[in-house]
PDB file of N, CA and C in Angstrom:
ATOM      1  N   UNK A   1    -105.059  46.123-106.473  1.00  0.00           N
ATOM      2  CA  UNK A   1    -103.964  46.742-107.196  1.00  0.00           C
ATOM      3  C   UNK A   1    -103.162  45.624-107.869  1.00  0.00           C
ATOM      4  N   UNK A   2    -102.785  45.830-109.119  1.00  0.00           N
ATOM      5  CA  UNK A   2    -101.867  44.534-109.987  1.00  0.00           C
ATOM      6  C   UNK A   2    -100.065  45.231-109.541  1.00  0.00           C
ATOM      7  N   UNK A   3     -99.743  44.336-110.309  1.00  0.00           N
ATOM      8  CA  UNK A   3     -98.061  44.310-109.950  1.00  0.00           C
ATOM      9  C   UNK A   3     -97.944  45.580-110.817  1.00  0.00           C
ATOM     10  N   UNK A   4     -98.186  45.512-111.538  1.00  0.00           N
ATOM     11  CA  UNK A   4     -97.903  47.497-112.623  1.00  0.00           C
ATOM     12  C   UNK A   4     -97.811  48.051-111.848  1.00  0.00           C
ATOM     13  N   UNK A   5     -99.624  48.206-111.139  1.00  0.00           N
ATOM     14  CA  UNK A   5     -99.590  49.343-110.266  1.00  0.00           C
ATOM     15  C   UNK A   5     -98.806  49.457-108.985  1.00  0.00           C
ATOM     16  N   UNK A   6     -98.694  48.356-108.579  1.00  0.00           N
ATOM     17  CA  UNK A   6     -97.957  48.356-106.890  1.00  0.00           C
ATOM     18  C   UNK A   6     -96.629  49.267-107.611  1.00  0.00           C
ATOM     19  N   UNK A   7     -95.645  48.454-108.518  1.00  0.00           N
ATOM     20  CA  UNK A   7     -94.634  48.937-109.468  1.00  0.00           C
ATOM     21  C   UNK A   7     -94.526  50.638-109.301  1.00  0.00           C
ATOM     22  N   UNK A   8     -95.370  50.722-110.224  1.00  0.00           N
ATOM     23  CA  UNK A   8     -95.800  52.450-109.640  1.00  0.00           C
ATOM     24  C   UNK A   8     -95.626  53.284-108.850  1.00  0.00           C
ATOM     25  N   UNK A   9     -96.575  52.838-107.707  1.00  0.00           N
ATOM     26  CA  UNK A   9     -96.284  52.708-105.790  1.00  0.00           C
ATOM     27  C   UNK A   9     -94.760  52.922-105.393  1.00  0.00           C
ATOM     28  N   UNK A  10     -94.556  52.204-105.642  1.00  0.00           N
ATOM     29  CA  UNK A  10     -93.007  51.549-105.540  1.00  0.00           C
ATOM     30  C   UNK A  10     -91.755  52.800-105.862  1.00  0.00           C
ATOM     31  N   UNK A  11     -92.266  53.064-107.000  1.00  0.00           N
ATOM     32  CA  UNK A  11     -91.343  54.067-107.731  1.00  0.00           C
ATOM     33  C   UNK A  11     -91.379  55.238-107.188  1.00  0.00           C
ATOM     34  N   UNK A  12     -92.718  55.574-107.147  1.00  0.00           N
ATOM     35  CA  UNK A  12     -93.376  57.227-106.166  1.00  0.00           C
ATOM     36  C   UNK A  12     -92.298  56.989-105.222  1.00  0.00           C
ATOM     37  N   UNK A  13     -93.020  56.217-104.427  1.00  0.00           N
ATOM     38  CA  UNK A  13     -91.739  55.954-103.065  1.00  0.00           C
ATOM     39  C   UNK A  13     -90.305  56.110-102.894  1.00  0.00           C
ATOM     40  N   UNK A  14     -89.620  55.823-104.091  1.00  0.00           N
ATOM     41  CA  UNK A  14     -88.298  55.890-104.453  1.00  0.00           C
ATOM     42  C   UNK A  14     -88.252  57.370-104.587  1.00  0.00           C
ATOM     43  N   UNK A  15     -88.756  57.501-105.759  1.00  0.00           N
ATOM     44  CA  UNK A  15     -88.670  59.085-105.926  1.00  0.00           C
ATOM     45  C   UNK A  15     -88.694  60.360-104.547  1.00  0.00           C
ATOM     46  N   UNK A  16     -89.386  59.701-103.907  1.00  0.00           N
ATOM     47  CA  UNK A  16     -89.899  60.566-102.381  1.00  0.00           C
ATOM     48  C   UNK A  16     -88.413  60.489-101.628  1.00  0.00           C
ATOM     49  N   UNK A  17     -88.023  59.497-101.669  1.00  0.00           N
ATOM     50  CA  UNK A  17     -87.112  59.299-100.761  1.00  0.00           C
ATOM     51  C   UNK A  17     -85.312  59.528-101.197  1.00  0.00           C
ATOM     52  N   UNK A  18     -85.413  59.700-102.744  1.00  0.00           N
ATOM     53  CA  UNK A  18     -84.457  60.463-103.278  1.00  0.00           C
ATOM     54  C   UNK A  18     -84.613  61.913-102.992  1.00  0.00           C
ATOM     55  N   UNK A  19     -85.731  62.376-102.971  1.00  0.00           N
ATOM     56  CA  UNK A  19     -86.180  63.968-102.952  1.00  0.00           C
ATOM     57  C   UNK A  19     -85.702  64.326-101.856  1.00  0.00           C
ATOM     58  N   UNK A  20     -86.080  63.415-100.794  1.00  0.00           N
ATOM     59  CA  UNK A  20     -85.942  63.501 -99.282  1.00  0.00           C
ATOM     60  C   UNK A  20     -84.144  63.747 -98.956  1.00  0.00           C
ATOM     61  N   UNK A  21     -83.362  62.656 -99.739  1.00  0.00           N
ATOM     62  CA  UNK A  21     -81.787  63.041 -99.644  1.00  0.00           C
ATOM     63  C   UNK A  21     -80.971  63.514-100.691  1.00  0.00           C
ATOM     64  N   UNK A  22     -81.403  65.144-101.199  1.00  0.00           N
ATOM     65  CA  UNK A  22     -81.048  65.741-102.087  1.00  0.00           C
ATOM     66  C   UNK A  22     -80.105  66.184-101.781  1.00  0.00           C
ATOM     67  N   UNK A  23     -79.670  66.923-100.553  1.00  0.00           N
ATOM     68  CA  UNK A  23     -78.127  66.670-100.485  1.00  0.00           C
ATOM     69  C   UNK A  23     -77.317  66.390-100.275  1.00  0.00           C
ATOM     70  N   UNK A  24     -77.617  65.097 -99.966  1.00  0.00           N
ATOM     71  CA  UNK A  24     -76.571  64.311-100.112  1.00  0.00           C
ATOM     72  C   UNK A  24     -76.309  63.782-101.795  1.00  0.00           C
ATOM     73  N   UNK A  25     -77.400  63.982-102.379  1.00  0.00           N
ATOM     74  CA  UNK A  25     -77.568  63.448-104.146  1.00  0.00           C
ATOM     75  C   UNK A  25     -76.727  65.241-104.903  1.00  0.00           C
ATOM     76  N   UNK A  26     -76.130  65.996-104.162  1.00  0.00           N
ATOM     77  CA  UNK A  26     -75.898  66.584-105.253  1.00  0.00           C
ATOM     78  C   UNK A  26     -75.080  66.949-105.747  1.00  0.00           C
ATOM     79  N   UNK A  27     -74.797  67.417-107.472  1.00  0.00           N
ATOM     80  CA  UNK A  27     -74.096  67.183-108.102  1.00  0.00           C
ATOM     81  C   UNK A  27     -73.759  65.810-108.875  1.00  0.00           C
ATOM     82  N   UNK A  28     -75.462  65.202-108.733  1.00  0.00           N
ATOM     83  CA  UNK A  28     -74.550  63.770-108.956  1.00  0.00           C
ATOM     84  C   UNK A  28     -75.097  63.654-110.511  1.00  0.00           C
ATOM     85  N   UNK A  29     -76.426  64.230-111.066  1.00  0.00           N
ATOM     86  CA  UNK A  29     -76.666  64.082-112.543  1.00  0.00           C
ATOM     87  C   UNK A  29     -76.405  62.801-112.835  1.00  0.00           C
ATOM     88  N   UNK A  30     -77.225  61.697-112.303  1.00  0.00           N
ATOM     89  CA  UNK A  30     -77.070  60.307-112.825  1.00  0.00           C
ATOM     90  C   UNK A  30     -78.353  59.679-113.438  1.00  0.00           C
ATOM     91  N   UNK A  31     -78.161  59.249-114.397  1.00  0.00           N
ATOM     92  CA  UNK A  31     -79.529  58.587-114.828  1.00  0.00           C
ATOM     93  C   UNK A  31     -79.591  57.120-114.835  1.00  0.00           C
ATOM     94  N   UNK A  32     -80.399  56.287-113.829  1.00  0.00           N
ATOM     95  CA  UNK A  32     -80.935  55.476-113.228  1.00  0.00           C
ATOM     96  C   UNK A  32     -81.972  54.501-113.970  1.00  0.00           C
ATOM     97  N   UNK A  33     -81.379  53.423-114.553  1.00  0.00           N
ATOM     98  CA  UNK A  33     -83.152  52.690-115.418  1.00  0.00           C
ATOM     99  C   UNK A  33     -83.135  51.588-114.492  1.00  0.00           C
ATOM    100  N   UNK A  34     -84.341  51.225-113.644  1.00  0.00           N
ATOM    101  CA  UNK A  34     -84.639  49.718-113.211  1.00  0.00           C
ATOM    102  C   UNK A  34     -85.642  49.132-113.917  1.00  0.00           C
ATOM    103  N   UNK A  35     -85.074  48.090-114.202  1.00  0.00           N
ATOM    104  CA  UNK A  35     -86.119  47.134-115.173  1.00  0.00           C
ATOM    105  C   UNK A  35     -86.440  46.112-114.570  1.00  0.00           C
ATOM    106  N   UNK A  36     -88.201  46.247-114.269  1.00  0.00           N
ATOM    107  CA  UNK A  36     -88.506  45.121-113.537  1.00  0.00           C
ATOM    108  C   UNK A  36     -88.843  44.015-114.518  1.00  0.00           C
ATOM    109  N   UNK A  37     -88.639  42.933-114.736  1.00  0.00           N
ATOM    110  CA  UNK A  37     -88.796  42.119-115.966  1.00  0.00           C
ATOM    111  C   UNK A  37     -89.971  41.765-115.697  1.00  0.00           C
ATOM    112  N   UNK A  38     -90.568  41.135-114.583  1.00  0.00           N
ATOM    113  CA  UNK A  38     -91.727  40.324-114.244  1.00  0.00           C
ATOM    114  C   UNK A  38     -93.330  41.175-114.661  1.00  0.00           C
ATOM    115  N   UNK A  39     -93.286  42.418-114.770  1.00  0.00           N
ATOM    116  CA  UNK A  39     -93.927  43.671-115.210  1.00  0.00           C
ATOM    117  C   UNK A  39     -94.073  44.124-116.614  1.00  0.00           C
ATOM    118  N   UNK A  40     -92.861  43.669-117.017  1.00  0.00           N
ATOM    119  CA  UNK A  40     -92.119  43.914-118.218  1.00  0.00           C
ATOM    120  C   UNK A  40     -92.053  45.638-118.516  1.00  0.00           C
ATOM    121  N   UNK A  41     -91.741  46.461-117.655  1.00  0.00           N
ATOM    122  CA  UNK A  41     -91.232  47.673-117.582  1.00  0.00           C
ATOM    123  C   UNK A  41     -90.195  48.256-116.665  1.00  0.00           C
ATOM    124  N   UNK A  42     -89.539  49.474-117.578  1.00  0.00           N
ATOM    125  CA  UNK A  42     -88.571  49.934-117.115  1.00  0.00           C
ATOM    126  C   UNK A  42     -88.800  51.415-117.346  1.00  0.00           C
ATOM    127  N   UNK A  43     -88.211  51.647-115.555  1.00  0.00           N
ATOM    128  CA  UNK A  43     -88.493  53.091-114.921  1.00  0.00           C
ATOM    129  C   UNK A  43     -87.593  53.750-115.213  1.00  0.00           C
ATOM    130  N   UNK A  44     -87.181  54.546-116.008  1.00  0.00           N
ATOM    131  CA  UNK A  44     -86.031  55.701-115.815  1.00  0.00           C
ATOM    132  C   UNK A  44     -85.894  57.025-114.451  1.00  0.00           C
ATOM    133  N   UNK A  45     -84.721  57.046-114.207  1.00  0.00           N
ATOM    134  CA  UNK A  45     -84.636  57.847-112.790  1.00  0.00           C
ATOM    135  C   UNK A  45     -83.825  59.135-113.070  1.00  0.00           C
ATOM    136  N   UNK A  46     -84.104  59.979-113.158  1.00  0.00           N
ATOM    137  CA  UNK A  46     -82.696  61.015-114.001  1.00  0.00           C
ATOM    138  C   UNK A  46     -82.430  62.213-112.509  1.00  0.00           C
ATOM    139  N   UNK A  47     -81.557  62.001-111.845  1.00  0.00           N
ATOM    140  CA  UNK A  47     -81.114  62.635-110.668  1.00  0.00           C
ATOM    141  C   UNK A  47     -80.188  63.532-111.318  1.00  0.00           C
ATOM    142  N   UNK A  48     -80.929  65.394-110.793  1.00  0.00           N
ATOM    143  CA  UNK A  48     -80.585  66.619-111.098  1.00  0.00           C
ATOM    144  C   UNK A  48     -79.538  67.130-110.586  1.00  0.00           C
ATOM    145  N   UNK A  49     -79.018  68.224-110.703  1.00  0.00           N
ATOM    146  CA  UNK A  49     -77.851  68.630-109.780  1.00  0.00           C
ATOM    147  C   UNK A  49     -78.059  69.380-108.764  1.00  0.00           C
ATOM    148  N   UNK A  50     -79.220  69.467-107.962  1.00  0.00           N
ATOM    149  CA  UNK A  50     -79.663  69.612-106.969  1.00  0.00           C
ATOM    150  C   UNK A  50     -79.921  68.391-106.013  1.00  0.00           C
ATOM    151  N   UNK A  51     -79.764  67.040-107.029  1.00  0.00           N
ATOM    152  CA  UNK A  51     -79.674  66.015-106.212  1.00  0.00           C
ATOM    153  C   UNK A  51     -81.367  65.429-105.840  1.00  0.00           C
ATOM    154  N   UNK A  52     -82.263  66.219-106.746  1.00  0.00           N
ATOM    155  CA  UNK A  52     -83.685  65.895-106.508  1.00  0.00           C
ATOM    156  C   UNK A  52     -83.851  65.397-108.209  1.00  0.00           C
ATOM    157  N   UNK A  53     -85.021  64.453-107.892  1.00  0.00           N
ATOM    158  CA  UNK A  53     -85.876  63.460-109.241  1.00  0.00           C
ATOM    159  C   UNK A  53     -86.319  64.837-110.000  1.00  0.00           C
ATOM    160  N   UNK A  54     -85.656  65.118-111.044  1.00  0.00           N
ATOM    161  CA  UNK A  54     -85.859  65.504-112.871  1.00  0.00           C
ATOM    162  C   UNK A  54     -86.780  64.771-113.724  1.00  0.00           C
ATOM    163  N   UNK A  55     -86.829  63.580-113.387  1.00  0.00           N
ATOM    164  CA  UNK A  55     -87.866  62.689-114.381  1.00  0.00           C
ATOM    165  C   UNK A  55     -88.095  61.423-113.786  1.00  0.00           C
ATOM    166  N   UNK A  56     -88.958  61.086-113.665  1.00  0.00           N
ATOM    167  CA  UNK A  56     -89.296  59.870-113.685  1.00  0.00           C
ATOM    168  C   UNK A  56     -90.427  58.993-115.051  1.00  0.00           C
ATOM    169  N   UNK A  57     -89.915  58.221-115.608  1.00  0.00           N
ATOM    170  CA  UNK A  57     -90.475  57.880-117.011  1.00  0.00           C
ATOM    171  C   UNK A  57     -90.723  56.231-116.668  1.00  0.00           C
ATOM    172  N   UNK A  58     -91.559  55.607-117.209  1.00  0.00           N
ATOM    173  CA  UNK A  58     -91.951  54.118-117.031  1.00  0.00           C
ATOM    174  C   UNK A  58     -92.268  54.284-119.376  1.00  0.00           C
ATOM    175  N   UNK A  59     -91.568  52.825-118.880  1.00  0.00           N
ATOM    176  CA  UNK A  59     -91.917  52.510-120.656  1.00  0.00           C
ATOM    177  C   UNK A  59     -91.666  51.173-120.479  1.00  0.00           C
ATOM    178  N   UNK A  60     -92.239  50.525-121.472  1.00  0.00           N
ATOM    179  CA  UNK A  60     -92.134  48.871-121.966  1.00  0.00           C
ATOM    180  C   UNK A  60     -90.983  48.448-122.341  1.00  0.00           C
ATOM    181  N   UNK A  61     -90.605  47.336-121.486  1.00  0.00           N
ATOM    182  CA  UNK A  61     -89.239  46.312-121.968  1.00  0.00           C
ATOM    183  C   UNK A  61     -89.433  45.898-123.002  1.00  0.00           C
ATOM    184  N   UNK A  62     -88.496  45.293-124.114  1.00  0.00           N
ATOM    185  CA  UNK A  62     -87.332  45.140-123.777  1.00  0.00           C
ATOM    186  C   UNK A  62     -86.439  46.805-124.190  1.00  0.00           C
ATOM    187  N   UNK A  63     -86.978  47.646-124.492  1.00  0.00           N
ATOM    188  CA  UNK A  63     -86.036  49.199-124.481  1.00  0.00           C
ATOM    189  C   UNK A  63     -85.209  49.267-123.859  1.00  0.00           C
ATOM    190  N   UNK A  64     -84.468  48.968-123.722  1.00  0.00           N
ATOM    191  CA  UNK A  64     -83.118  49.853-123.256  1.00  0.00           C
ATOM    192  C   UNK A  64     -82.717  50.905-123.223  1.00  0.00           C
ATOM    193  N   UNK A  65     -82.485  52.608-122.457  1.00  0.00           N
ATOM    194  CA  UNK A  65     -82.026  53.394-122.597  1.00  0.00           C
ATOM    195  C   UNK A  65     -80.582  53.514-122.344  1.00  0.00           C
ATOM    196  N   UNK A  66     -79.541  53.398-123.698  1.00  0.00           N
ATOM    197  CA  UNK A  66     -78.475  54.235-123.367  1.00  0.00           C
ATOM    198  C   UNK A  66     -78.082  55.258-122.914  1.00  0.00           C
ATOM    199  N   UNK A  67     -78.810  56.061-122.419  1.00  0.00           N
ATOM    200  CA  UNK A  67     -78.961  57.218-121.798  1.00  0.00           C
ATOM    201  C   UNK A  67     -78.393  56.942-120.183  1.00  0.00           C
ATOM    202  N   UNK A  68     -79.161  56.046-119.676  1.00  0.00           N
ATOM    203  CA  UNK A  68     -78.737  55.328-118.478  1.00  0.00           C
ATOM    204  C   UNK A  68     -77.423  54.785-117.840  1.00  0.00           C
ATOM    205  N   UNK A  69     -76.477  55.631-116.740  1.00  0.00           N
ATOM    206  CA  UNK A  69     -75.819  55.335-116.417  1.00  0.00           C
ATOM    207  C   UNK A  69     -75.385  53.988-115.771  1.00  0.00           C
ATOM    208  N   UNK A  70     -76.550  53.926-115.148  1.00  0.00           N
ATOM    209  CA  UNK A  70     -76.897  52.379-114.705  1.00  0.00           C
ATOM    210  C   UNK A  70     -77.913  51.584-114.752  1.00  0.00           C
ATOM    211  N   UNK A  71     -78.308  50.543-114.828  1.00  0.00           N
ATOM    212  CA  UNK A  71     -79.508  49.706-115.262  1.00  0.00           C
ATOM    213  C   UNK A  71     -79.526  48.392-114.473  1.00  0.00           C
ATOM    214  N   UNK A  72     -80.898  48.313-113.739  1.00  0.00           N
ATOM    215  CA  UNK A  72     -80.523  47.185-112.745  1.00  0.00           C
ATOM    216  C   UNK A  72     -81.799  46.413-113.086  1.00  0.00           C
ATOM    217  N   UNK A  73     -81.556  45.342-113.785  1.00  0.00           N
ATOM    218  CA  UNK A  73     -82.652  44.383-113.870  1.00  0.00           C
ATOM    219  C   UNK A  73     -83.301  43.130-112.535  1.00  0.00           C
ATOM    220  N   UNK A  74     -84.517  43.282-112.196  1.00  0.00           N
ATOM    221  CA  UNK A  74     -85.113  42.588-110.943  1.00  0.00           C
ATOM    222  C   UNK A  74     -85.877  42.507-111.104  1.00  0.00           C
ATOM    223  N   UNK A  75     -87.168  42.136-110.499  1.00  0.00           N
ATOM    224  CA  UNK A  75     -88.303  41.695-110.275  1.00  0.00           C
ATOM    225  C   UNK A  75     -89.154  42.783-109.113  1.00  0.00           C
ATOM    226  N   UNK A  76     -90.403  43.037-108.890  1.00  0.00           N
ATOM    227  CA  UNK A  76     -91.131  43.931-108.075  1.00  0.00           C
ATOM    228  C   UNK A  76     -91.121  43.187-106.691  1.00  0.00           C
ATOM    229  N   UNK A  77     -91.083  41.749-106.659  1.00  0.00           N
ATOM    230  CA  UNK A  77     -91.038  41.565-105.109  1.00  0.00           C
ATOM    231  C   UNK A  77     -89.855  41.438-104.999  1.00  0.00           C
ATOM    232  N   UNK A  78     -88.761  41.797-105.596  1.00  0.00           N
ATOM    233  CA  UNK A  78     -87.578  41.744-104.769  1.00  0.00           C
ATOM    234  C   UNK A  78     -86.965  42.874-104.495  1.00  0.00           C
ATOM    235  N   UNK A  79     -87.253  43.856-105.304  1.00  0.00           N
ATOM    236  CA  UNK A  79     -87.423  45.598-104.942  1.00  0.00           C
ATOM    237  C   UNK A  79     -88.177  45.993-103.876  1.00  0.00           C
ATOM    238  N   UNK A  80     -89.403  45.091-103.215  1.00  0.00           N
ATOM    239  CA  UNK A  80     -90.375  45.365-102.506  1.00  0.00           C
ATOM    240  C   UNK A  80     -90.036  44.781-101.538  1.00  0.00           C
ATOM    241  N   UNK A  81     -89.239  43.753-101.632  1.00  0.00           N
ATOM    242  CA  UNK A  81     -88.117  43.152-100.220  1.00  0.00           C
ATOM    243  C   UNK A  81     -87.068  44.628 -99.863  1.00  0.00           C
ATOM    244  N   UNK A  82     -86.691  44.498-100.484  1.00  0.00           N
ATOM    245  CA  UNK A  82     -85.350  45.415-100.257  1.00  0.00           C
ATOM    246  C   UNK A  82     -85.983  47.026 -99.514  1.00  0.00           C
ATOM    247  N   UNK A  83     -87.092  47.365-100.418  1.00  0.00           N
ATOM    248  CA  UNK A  83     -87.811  48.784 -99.358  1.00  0.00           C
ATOM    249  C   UNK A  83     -87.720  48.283 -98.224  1.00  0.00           C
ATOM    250  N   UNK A  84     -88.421  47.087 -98.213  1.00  0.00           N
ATOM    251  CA  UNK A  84     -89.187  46.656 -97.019  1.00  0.00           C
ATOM    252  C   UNK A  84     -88.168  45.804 -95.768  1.00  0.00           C
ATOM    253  N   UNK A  85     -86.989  45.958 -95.999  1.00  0.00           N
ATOM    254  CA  UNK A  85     -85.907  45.452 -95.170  1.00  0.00           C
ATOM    255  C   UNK A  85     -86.380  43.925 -95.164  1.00  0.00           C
ATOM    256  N   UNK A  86     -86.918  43.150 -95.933  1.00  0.00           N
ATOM    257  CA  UNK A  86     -86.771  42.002 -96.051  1.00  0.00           C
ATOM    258  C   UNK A  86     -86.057  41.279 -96.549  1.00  0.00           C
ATOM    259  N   UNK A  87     -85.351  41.529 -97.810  1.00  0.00           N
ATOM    260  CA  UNK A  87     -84.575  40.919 -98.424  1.00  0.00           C
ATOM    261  C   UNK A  87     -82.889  42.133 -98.474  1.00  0.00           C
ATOM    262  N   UNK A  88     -81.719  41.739 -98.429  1.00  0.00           N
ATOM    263  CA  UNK A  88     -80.687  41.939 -98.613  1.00  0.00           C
ATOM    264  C   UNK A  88     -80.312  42.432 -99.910  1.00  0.00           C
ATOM    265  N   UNK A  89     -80.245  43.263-100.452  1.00  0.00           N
ATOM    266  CA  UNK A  89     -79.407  43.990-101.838  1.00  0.00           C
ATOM    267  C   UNK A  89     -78.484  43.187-102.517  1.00  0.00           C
ATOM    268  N   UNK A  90     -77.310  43.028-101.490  1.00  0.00           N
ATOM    269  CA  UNK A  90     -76.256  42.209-101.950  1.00  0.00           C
ATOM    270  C   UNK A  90     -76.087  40.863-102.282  1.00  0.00           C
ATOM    271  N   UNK A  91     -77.127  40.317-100.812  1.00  0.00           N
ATOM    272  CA  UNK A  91     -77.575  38.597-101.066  1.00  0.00           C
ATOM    273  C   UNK A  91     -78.447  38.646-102.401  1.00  0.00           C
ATOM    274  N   UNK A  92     -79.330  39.345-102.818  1.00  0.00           N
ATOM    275  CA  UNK A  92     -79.938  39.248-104.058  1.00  0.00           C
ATOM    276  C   UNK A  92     -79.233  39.110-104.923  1.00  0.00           C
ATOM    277  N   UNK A  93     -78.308  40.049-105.237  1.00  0.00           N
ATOM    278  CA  UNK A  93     -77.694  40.006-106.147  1.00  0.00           C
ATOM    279  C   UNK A  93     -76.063  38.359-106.407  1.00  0.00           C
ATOM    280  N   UNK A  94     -75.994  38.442-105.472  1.00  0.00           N
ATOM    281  CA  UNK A  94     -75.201  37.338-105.086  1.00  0.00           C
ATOM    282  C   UNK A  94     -75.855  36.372-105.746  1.00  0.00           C
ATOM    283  N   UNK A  95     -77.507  35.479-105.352  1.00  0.00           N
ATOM    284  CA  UNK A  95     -78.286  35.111-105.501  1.00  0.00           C
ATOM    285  C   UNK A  95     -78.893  34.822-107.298  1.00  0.00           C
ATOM    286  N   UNK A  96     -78.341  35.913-107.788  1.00  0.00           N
ATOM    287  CA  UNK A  96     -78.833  36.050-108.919  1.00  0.00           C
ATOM    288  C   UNK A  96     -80.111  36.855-109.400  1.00  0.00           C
ATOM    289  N   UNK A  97     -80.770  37.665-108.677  1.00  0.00           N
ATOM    290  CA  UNK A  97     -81.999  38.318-108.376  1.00  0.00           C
ATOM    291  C   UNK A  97     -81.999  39.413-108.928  1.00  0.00           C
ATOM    292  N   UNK A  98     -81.325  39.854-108.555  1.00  0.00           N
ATOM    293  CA  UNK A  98     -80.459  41.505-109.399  1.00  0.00           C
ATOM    294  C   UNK A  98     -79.440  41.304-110.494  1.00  0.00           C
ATOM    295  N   UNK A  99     -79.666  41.816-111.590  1.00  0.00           N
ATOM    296  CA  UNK A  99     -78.303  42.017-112.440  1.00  0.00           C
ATOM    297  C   UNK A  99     -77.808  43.341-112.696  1.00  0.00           C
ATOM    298  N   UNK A 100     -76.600  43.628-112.806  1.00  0.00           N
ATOM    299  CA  UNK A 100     -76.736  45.146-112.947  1.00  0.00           C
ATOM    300  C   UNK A 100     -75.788  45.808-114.294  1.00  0.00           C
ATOM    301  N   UNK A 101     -75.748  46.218-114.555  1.00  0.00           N
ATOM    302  CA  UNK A 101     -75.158  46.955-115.628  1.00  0.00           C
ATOM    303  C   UNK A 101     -74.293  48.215-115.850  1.00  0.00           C
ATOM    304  N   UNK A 102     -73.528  48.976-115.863  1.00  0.00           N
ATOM    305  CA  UNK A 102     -72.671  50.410-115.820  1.00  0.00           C
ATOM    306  C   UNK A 102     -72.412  50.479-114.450  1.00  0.00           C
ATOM    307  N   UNK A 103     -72.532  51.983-114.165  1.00  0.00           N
ATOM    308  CA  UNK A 103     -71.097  52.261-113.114  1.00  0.00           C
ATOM    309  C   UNK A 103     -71.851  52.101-112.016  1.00  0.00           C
ATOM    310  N   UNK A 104     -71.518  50.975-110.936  1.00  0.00           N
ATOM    311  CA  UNK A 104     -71.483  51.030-110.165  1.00  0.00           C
ATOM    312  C   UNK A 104     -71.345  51.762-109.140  1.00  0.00           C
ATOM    313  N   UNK A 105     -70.316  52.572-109.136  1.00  0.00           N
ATOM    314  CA  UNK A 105     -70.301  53.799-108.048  1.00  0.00           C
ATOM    315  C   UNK A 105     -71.715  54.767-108.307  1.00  0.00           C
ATOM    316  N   UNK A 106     -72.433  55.392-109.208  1.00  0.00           N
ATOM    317  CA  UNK A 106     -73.945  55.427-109.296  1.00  0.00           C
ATOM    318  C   UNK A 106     -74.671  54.961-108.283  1.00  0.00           C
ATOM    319  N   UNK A 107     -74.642  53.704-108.467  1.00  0.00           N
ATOM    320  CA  UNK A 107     -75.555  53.021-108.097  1.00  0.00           C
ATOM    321  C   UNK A 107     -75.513  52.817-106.494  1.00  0.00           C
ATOM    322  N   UNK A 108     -74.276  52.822-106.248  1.00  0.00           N
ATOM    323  CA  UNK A 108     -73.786  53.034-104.913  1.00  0.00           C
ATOM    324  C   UNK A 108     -74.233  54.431-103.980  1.00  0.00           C
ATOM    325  N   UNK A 109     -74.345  55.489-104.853  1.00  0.00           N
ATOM    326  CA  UNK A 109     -74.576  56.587-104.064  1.00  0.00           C
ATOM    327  C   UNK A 109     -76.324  56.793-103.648  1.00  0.00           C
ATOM    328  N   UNK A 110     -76.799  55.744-104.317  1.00  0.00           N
ATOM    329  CA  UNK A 110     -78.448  56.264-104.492  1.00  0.00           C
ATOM    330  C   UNK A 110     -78.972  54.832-104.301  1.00  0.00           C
ATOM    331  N   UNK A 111     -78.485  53.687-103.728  1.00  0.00           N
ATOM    332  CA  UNK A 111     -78.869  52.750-102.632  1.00  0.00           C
ATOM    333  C   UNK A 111     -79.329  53.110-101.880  1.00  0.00           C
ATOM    334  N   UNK A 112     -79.316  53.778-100.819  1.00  0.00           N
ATOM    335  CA  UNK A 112     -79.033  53.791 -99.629  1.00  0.00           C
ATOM    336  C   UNK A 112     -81.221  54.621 -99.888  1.00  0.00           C
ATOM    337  N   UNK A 113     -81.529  54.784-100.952  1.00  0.00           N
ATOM    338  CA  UNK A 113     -82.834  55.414-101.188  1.00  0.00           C
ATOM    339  C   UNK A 113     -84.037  53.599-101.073  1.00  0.00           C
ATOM    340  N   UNK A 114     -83.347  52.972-101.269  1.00  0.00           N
ATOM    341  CA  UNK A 114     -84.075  51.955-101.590  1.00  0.00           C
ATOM    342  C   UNK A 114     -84.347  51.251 -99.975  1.00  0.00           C
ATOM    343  N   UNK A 115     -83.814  51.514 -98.694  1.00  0.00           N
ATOM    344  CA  UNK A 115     -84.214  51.335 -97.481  1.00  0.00           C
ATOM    345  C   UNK A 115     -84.786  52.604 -96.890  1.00  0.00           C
TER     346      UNK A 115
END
């Protein structure tokens, strides 16, 4: 499997595990882009008001969707740390690993999918 595909993997997984805490996700209608640079693609996440995955879309960097409430640029092994309770969210980002973009509180409510 290449880094695309793990990427992929990766995302399913996310998606599963947003699905999994729909209500706690609801009402939240947030749309989600992570851009893994090292891949050079970016996943769009569009969370419904049921609090379950509406879309999940993969397209080629450098696109940007304004559409996206928040946008978190990283890399696949450091997303693949963070599933994987290896690496720290915050130390990443501290670190320089993560950059992030728009509202934070977003991004805050739909963390907690990425462990």
């Amino acid at each position: 499997m290449d880094k695309e595909e793990y990427a992929d993997s990766l995302m399913e997984k996310f998606k599963e595990k947003l699905n999994s805490m729909a209500d706690s996700n609801k009402g939240q209608r947030k749309t989600f882009q992570l851009c893994l640079e090292d891949v050079e693609k970016a996943y769009l996440i569009k969370v419904g008001e049921d609090g379950t995955v509406e879309e999940l879309n993969k397209k080629p960097l450098p696109e940007k969707d304004d559409s996206a409430d928040i946008s978190v640029y990283t890399t696949v092994d450091v997303i693949d740390g963070i599933m994987k309770k290896e690496l720290n969210a915050m130390m990443a980002m501290m670190q320089g690993k993560i950059r992030i973009e728009g509202d934070m509180s977003a991004l805050m409510k739909l963390a907690s999918a990425f462990t």
